[in-house]
PDB file of N, CA and C in Angstrom:
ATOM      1  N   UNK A   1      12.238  13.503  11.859  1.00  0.00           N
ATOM      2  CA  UNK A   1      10.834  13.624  11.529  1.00  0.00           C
ATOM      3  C   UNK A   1      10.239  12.228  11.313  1.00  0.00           C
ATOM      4  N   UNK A   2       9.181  12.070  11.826  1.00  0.00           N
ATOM      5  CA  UNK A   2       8.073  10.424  11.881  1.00  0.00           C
ATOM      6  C   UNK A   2       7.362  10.571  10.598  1.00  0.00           C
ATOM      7  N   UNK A   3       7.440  10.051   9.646  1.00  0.00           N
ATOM      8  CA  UNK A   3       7.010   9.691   8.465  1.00  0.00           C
ATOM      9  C   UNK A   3       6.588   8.648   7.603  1.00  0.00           C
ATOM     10  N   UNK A   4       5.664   8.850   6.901  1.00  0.00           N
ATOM     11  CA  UNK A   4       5.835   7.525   5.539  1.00  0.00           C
ATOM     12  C   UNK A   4       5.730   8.175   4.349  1.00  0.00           C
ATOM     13  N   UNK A   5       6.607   8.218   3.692  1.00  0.00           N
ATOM     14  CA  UNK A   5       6.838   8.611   2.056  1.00  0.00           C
ATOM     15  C   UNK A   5       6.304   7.874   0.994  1.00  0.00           C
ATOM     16  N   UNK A   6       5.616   7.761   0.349  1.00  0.00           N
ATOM     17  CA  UNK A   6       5.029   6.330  -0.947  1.00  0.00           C
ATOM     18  C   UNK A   6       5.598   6.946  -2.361  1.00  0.00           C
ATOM     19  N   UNK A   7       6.047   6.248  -3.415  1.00  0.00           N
ATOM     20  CA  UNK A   7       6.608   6.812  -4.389  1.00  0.00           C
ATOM     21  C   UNK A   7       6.215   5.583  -5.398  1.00  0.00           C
ATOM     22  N   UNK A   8       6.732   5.670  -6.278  1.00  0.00           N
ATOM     23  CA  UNK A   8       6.030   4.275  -7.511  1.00  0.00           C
ATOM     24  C   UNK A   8       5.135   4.657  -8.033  1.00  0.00           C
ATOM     25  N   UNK A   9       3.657   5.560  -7.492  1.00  0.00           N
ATOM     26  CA  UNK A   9       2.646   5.354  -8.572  1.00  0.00           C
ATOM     27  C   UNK A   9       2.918   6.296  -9.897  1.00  0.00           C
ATOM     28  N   UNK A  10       1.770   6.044 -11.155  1.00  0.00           N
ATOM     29  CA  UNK A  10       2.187   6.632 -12.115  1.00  0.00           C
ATOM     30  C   UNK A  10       1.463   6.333 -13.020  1.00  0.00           C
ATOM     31  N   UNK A  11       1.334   6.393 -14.578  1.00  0.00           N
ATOM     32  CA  UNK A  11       0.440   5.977 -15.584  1.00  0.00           C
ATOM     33  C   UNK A  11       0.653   4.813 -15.969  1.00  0.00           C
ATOM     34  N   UNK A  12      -0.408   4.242 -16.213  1.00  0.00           N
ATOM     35  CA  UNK A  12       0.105   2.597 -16.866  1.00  0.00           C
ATOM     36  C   UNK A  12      -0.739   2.053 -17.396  1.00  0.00           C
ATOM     37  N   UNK A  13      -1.096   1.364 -18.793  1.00  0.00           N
ATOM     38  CA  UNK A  13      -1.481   0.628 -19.589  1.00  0.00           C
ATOM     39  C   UNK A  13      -2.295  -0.640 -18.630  1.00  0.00           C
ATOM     40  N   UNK A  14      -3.978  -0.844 -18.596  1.00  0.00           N
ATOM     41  CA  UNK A  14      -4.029  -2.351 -18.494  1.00  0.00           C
ATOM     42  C   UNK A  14      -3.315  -3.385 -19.107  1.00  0.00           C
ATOM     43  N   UNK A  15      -2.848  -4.349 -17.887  1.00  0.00           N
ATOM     44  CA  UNK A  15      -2.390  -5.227 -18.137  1.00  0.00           C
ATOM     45  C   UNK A  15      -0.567  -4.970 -17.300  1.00  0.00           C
ATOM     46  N   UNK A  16      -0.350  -3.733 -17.281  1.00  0.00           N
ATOM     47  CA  UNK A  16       0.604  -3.368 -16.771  1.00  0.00           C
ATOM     48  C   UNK A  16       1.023  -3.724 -15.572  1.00  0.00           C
ATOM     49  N   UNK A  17       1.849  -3.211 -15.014  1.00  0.00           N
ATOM     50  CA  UNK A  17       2.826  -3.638 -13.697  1.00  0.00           C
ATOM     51  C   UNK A  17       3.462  -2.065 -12.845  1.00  0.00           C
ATOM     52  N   UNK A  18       3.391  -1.850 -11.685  1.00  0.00           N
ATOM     53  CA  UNK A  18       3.995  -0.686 -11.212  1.00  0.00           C
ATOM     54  C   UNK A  18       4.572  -1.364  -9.953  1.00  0.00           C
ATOM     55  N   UNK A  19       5.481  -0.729  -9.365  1.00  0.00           N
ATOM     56  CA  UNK A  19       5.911  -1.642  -7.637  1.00  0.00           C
ATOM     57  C   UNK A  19       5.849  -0.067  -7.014  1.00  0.00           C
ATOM     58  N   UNK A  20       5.359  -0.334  -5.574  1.00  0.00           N
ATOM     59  CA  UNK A  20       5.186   1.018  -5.092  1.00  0.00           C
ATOM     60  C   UNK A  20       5.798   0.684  -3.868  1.00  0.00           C
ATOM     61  N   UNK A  21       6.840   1.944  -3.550  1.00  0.00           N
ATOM     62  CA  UNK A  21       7.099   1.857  -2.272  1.00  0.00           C
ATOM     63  C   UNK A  21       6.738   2.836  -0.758  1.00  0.00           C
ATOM     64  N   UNK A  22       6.728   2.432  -0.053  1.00  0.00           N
ATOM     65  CA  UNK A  22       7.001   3.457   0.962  1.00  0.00           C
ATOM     66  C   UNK A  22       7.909   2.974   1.979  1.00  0.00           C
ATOM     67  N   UNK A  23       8.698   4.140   2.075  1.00  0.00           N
ATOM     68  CA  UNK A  23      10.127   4.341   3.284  1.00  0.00           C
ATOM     69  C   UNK A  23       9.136   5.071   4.470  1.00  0.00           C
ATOM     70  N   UNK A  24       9.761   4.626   5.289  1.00  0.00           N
ATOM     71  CA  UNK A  24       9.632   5.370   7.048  1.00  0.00           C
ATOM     72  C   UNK A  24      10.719   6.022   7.484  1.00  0.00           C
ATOM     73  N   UNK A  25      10.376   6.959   7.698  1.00  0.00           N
ATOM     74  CA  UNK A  25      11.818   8.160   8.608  1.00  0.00           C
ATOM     75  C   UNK A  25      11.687   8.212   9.994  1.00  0.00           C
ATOM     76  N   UNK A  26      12.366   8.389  11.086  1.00  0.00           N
ATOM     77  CA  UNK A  26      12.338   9.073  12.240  1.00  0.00           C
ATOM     78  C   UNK A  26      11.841   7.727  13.297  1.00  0.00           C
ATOM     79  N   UNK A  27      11.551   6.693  12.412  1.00  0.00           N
ATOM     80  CA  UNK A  27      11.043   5.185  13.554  1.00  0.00           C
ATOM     81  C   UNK A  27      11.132   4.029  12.433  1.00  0.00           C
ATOM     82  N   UNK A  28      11.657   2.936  13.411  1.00  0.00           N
ATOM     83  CA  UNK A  28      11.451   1.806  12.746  1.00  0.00           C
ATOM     84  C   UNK A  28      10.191   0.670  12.657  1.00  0.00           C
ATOM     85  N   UNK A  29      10.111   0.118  11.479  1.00  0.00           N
ATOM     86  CA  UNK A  29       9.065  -0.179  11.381  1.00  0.00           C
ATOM     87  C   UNK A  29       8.595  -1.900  11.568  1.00  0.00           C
ATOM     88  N   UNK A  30       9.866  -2.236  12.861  1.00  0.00           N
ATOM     89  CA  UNK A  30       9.612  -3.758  13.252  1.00  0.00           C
ATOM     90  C   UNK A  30       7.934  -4.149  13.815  1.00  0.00           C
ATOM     91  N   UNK A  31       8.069  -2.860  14.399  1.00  0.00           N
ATOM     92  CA  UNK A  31       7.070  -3.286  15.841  1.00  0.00           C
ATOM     93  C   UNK A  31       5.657  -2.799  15.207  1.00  0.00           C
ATOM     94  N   UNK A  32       5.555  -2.522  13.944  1.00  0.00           N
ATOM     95  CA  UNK A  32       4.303  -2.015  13.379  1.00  0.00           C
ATOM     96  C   UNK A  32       3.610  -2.756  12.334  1.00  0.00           C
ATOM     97  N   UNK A  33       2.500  -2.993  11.889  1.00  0.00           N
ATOM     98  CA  UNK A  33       2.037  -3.841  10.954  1.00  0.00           C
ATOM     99  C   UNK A  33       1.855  -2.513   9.582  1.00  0.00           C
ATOM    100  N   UNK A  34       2.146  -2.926   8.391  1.00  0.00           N
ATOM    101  CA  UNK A  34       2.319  -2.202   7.342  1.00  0.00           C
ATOM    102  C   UNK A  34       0.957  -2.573   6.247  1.00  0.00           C
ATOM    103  N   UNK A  35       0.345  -1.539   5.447  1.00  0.00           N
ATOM    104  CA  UNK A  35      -0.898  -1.481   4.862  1.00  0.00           C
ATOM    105  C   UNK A  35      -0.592  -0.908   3.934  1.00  0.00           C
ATOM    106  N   UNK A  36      -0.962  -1.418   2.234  1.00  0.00           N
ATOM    107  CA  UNK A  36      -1.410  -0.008   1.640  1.00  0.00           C
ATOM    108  C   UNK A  36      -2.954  -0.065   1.436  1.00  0.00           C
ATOM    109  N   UNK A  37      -3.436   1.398   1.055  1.00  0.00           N
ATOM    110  CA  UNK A  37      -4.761   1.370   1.057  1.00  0.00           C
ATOM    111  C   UNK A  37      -5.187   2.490   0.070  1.00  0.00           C
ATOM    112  N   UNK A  38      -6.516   2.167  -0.201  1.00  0.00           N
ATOM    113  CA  UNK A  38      -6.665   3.039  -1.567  1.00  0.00           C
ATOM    114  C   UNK A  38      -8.071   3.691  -1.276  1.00  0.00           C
ATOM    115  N   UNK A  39      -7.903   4.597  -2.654  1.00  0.00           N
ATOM    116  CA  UNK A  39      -8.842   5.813  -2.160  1.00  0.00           C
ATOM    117  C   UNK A  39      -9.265   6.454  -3.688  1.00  0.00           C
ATOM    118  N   UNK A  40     -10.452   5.787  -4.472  1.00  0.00           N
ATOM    119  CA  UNK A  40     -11.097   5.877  -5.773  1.00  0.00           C
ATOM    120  C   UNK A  40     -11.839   7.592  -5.469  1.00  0.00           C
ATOM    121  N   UNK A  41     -12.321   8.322  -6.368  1.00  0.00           N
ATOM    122  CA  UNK A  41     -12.908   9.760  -6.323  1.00  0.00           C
ATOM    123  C   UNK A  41     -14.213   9.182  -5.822  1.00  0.00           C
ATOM    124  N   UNK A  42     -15.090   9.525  -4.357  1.00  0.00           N
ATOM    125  CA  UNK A  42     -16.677   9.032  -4.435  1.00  0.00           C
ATOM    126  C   UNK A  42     -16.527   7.794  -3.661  1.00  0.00           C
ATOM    127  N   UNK A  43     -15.391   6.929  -3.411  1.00  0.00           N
ATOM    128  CA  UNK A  43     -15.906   5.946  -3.299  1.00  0.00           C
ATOM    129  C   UNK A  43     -14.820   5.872  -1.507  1.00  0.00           C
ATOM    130  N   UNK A  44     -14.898   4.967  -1.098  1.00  0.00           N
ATOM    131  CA  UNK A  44     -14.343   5.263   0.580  1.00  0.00           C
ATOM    132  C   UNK A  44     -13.047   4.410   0.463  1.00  0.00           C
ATOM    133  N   UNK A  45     -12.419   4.269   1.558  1.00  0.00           N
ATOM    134  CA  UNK A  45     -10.486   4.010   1.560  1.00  0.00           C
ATOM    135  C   UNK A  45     -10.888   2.396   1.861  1.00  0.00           C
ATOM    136  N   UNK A  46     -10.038   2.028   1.164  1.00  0.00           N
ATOM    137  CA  UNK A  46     -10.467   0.386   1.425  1.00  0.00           C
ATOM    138  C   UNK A  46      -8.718   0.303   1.704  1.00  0.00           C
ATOM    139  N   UNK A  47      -9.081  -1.480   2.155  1.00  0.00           N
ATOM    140  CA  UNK A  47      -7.473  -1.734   2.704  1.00  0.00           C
ATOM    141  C   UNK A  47      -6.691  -2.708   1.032  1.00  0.00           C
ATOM    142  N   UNK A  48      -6.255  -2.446   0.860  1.00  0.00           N
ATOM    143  CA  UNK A  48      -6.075  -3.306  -0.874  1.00  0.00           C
ATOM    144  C   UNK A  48      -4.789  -4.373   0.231  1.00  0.00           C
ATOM    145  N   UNK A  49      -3.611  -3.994   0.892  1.00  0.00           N
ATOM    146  CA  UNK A  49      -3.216  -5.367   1.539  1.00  0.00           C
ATOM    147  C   UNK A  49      -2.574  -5.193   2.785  1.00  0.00           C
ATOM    148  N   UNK A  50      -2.320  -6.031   3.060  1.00  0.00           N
ATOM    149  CA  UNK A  50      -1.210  -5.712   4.522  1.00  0.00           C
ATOM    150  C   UNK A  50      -0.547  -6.475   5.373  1.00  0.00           C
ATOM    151  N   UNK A  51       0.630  -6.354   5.701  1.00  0.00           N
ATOM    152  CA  UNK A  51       1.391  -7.172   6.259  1.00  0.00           C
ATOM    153  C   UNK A  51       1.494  -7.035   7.593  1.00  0.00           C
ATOM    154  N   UNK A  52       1.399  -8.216   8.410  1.00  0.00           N
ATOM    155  CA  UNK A  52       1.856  -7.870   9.978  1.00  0.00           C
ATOM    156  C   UNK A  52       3.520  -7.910  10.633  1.00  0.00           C
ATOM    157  N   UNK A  53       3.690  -7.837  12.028  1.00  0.00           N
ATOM    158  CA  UNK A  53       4.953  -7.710  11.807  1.00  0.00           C
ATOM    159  C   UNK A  53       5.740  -8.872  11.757  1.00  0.00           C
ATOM    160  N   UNK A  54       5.136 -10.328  11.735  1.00  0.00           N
ATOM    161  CA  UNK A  54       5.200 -11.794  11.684  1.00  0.00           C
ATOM    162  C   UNK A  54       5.621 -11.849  10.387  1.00  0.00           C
ATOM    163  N   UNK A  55       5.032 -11.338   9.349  1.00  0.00           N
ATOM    164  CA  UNK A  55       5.240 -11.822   7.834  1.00  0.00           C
ATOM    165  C   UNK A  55       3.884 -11.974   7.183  1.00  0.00           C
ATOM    166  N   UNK A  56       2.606 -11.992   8.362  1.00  0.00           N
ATOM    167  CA  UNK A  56       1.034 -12.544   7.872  1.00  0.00           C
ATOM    168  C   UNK A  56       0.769 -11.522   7.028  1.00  0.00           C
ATOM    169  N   UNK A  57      -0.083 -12.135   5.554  1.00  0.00           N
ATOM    170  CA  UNK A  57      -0.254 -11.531   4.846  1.00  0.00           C
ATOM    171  C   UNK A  57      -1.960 -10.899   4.362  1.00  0.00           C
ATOM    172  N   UNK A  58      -2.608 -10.032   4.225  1.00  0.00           N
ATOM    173  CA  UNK A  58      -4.248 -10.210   3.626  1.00  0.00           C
ATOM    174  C   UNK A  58      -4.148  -9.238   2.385  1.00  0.00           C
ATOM    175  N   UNK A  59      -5.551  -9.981   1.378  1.00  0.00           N
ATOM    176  CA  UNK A  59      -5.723  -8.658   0.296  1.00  0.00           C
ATOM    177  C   UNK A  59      -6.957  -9.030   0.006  1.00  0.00           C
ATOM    178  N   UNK A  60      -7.414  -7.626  -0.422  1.00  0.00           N
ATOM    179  CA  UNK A  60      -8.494  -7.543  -0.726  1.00  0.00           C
ATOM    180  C   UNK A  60      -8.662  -8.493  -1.870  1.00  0.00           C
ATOM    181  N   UNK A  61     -10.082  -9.190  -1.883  1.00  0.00           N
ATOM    182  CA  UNK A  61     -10.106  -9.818  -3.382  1.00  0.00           C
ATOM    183  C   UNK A  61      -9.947  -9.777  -3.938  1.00  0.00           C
ATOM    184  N   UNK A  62      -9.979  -8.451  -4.729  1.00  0.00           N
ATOM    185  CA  UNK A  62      -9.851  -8.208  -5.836  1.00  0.00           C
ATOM    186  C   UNK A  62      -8.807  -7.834  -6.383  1.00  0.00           C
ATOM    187  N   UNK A  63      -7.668  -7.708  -5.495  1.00  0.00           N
ATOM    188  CA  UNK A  63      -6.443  -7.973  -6.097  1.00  0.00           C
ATOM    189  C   UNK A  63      -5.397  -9.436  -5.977  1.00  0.00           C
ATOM    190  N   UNK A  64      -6.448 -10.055  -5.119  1.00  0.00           N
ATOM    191  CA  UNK A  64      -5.420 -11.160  -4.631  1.00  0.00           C
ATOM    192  C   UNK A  64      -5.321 -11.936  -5.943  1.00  0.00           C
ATOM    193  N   UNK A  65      -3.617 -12.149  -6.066  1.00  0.00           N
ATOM    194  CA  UNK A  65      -3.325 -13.295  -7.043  1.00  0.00           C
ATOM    195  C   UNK A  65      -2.870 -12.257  -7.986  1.00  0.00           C
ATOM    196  N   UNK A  66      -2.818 -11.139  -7.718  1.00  0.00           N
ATOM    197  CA  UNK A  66      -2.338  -9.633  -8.713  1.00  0.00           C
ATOM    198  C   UNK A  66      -1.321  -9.035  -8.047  1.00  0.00           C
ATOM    199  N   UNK A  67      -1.543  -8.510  -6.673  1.00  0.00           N
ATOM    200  CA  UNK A  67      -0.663  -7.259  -6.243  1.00  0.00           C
ATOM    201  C   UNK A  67       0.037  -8.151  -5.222  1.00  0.00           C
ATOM    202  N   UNK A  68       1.186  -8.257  -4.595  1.00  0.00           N
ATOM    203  CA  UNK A  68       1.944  -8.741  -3.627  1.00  0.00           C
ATOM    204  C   UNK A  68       2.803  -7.544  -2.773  1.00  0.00           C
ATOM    205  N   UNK A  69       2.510  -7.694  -1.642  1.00  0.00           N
ATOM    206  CA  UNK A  69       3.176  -6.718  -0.468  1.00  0.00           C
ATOM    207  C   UNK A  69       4.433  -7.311   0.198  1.00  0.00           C
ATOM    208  N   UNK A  70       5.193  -6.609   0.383  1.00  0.00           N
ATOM    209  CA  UNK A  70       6.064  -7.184   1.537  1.00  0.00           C
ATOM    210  C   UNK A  70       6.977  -6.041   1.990  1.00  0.00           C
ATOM    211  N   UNK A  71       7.656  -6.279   3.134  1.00  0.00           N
ATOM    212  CA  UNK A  71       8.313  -5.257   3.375  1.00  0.00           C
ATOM    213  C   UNK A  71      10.212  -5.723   4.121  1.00  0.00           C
ATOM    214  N   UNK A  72      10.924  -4.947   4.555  1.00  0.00           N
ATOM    215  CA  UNK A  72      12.500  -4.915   4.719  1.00  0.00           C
ATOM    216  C   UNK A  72      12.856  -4.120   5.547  1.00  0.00           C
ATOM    217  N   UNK A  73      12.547  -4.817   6.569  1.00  0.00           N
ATOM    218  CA  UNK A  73      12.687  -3.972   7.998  1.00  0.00           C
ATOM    219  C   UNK A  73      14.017  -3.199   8.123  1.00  0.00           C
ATOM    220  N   UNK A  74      14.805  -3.913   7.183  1.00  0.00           N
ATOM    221  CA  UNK A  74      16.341  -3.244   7.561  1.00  0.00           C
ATOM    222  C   UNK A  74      16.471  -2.029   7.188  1.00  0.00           C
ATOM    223  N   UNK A  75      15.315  -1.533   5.968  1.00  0.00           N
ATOM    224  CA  UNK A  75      15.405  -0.640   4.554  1.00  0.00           C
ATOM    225  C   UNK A  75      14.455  -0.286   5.218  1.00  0.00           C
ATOM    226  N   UNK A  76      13.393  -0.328   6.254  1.00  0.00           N
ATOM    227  CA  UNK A  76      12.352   0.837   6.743  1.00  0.00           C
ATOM    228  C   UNK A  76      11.361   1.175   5.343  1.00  0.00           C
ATOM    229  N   UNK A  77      11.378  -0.252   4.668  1.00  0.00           N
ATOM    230  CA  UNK A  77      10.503   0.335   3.259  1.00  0.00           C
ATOM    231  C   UNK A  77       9.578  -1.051   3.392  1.00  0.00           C
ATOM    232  N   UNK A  78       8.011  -0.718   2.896  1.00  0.00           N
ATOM    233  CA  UNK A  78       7.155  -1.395   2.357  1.00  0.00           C
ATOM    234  C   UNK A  78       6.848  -1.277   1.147  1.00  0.00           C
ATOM    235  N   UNK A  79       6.418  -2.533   0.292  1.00  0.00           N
ATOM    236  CA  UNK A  79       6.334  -2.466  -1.211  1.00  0.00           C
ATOM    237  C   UNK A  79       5.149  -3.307  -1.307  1.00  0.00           C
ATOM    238  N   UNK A  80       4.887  -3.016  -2.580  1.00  0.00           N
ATOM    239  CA  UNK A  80       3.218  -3.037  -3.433  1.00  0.00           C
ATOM    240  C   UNK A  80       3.288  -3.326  -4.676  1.00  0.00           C
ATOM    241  N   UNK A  81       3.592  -4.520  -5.188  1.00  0.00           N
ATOM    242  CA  UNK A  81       3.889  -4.846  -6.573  1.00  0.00           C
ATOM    243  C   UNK A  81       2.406  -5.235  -7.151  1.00  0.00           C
ATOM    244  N   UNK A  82       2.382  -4.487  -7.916  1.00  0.00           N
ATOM    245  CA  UNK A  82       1.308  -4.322  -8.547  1.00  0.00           C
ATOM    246  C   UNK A  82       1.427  -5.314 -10.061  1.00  0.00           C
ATOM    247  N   UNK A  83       0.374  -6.265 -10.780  1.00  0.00           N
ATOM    248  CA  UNK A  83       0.518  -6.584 -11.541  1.00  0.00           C
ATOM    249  C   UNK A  83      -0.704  -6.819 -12.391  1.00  0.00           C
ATOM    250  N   UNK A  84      -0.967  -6.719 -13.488  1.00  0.00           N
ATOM    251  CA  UNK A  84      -1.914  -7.443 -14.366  1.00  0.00           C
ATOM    252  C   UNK A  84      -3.201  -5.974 -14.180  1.00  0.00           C
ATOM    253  N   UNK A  85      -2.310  -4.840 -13.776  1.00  0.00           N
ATOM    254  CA  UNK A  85      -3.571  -4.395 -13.363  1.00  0.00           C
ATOM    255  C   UNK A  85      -4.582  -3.982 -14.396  1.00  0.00           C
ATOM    256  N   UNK A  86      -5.610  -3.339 -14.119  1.00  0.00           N
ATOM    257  CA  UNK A  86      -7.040  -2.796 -14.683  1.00  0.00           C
ATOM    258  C   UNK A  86      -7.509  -1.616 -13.999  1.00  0.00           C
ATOM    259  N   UNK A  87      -8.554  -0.748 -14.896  1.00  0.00           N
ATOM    260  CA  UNK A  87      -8.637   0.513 -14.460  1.00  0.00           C
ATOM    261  C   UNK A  87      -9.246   0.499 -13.180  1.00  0.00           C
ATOM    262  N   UNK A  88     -10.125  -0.505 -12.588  1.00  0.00           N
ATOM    263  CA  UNK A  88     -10.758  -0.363 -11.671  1.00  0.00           C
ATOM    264  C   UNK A  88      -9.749   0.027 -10.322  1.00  0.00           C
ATOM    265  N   UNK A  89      -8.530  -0.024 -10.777  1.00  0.00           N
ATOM    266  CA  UNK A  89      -7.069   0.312  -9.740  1.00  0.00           C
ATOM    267  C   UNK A  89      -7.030   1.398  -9.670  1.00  0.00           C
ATOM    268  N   UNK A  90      -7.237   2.538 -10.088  1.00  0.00           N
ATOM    269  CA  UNK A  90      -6.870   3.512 -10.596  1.00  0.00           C
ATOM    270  C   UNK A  90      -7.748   4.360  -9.371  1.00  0.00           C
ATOM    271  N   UNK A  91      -6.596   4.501  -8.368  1.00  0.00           N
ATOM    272  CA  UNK A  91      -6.885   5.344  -7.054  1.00  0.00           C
ATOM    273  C   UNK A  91      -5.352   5.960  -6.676  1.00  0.00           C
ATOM    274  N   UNK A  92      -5.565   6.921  -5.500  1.00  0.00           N
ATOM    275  CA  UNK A  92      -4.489   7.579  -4.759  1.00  0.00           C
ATOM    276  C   UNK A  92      -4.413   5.917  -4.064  1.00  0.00           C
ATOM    277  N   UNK A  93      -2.825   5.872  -3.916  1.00  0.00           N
ATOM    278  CA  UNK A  93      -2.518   4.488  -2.817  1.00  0.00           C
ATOM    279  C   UNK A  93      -2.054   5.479  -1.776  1.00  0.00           C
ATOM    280  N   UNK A  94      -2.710   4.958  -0.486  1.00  0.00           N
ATOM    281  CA  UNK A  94      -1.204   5.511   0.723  1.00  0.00           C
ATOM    282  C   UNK A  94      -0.760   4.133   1.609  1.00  0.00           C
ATOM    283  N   UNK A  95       0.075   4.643   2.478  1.00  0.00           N
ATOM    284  CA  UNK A  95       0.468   3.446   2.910  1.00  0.00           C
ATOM    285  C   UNK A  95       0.161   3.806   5.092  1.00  0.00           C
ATOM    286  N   UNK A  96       0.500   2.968   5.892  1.00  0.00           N
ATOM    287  CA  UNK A  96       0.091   3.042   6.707  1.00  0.00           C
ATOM    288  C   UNK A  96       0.939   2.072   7.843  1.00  0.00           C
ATOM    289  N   UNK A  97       0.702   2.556   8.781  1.00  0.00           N
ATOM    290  CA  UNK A  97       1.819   2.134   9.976  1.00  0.00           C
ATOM    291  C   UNK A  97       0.918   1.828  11.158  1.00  0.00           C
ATOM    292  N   UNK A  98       0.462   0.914  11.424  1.00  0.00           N
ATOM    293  CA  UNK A  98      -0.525   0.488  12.875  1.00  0.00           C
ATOM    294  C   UNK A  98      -0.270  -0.528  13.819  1.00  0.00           C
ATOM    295  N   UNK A  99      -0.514  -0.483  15.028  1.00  0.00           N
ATOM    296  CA  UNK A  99      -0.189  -1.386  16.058  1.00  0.00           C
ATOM    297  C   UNK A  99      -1.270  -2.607  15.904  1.00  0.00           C
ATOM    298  N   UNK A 100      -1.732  -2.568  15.506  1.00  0.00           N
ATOM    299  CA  UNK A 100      -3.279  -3.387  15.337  1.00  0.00           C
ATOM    300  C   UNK A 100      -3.445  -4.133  14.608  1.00  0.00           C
ATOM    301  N   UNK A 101      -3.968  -4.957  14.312  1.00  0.00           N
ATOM    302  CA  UNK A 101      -4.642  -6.105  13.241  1.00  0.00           C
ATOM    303  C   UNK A 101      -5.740  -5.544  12.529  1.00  0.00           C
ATOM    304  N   UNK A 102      -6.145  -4.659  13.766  1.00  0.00           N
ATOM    305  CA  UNK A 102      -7.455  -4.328  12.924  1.00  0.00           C
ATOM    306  C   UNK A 102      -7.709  -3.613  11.711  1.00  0.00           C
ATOM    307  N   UNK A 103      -7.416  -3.693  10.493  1.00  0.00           N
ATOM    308  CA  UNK A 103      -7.253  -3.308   9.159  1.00  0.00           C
ATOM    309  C   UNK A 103      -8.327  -1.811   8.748  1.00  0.00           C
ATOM    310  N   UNK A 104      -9.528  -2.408   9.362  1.00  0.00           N
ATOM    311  CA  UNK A 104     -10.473  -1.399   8.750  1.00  0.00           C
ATOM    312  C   UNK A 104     -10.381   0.196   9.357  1.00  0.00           C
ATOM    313  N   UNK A 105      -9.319   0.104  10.698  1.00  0.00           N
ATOM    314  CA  UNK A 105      -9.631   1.072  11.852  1.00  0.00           C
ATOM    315  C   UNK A 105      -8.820   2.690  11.077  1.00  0.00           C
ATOM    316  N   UNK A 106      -9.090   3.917  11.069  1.00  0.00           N
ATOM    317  CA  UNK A 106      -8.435   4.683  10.478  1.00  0.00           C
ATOM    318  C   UNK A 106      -7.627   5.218  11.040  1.00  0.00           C
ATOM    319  N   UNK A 107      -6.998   4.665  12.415  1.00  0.00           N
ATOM    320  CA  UNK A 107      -5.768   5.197  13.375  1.00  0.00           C
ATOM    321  C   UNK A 107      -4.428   4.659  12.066  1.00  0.00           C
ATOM    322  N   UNK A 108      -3.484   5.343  12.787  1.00  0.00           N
ATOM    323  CA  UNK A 108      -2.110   5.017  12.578  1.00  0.00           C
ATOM    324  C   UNK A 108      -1.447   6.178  11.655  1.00  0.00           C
ATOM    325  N   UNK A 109      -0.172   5.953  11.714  1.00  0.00           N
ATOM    326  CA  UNK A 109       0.561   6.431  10.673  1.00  0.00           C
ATOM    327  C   UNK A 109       0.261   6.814   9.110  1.00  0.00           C
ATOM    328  N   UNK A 110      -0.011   7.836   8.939  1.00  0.00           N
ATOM    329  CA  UNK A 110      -0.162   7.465   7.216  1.00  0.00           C
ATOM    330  C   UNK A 110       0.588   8.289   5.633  1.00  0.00           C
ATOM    331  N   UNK A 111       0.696   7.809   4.544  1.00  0.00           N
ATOM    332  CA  UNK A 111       1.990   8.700   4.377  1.00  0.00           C
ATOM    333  C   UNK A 111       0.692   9.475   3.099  1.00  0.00           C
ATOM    334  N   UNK A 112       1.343  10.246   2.494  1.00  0.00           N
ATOM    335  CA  UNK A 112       0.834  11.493   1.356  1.00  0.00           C
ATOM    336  C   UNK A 112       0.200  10.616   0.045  1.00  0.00           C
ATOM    337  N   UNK A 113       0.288   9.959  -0.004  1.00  0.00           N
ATOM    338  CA  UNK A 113      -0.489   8.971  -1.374  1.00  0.00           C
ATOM    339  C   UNK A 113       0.110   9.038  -2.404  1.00  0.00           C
ATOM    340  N   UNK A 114      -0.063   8.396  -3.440  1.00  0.00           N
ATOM    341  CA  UNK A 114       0.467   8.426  -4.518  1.00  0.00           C
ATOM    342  C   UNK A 114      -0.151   7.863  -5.563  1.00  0.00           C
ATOM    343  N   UNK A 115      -0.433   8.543  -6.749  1.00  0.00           N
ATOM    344  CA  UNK A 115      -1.804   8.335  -7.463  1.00  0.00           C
ATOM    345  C   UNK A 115      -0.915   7.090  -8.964  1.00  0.00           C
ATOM    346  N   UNK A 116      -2.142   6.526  -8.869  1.00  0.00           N
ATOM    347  CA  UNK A 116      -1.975   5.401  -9.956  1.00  0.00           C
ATOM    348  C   UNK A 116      -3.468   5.027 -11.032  1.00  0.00           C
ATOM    349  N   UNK A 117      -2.699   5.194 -11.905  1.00  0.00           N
ATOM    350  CA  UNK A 117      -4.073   5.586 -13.135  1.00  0.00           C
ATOM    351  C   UNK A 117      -3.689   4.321 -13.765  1.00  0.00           C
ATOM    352  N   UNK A 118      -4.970   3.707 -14.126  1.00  0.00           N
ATOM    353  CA  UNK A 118      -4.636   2.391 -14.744  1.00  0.00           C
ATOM    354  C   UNK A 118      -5.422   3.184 -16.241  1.00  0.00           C
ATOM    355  N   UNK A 119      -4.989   3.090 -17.263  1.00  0.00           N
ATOM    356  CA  UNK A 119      -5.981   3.278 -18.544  1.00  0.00           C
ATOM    357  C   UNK A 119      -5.540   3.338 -20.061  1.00  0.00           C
ATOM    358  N   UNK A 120      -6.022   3.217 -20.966  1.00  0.00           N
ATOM    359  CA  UNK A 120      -5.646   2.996 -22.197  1.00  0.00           C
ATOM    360  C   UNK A 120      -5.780   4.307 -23.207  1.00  0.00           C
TER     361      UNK A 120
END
């Protein structure tokens, strides 16, 4: 089965830390550029970061210098270390599998989300 699984999210204190992963089943994930992306109640799916299959890295502003991505081609897993966060985080994450650069486009792979509540 062709998949992406995301697991990690969960409740957490501002100021907190979560690492989120997602595994791929049924394909490997050399030849694909890896994303996670988020999805607030009301508000539309933004790209929070993403890696190409080079190592190139982007994030949204507003986490850059907070959340760090990377992934382990050997392990078919991408990760999302989340740090310092604040409630304004506090969305479903999913993650995403695309041939493309193009970040904003809503093709590709995508896995079931996984919700992360930032709050006190």
């Amino acid at each position: 089965q062709v998949q992406l699984v995301e697991s990690g999210g969960g409740l957490v204190q501002p100021g907190g830390s979560l690492k989120l992963s997602c595994v791929a089943s049924g394909f490997a994930i050399t030849t694909y550029h890896m994303g996670w992306y988020r999805q607030a109640p009301a508000n539309q799916r933004e790209l929070v970061a993403g890696v190409t299959t080079n190592g190139t890295t982007v994030y949204a502003d507003s986490v850059k210098g907070r959340f760090t991505i990377s992934r382990d081609n050997a392990k078919k897993t991408t990760y999302l270390q989340m740090n310092i966060l604040k409630p304004e985080d506090t969305a479903i994450y999913s993650c995403n599998a695309r041939i493309t650069t193009t970040w904003s486009g809503p093709w590709g792979l995508w896995g079931q989300g996984t919700q992360v509540t930032v709050s006190s």
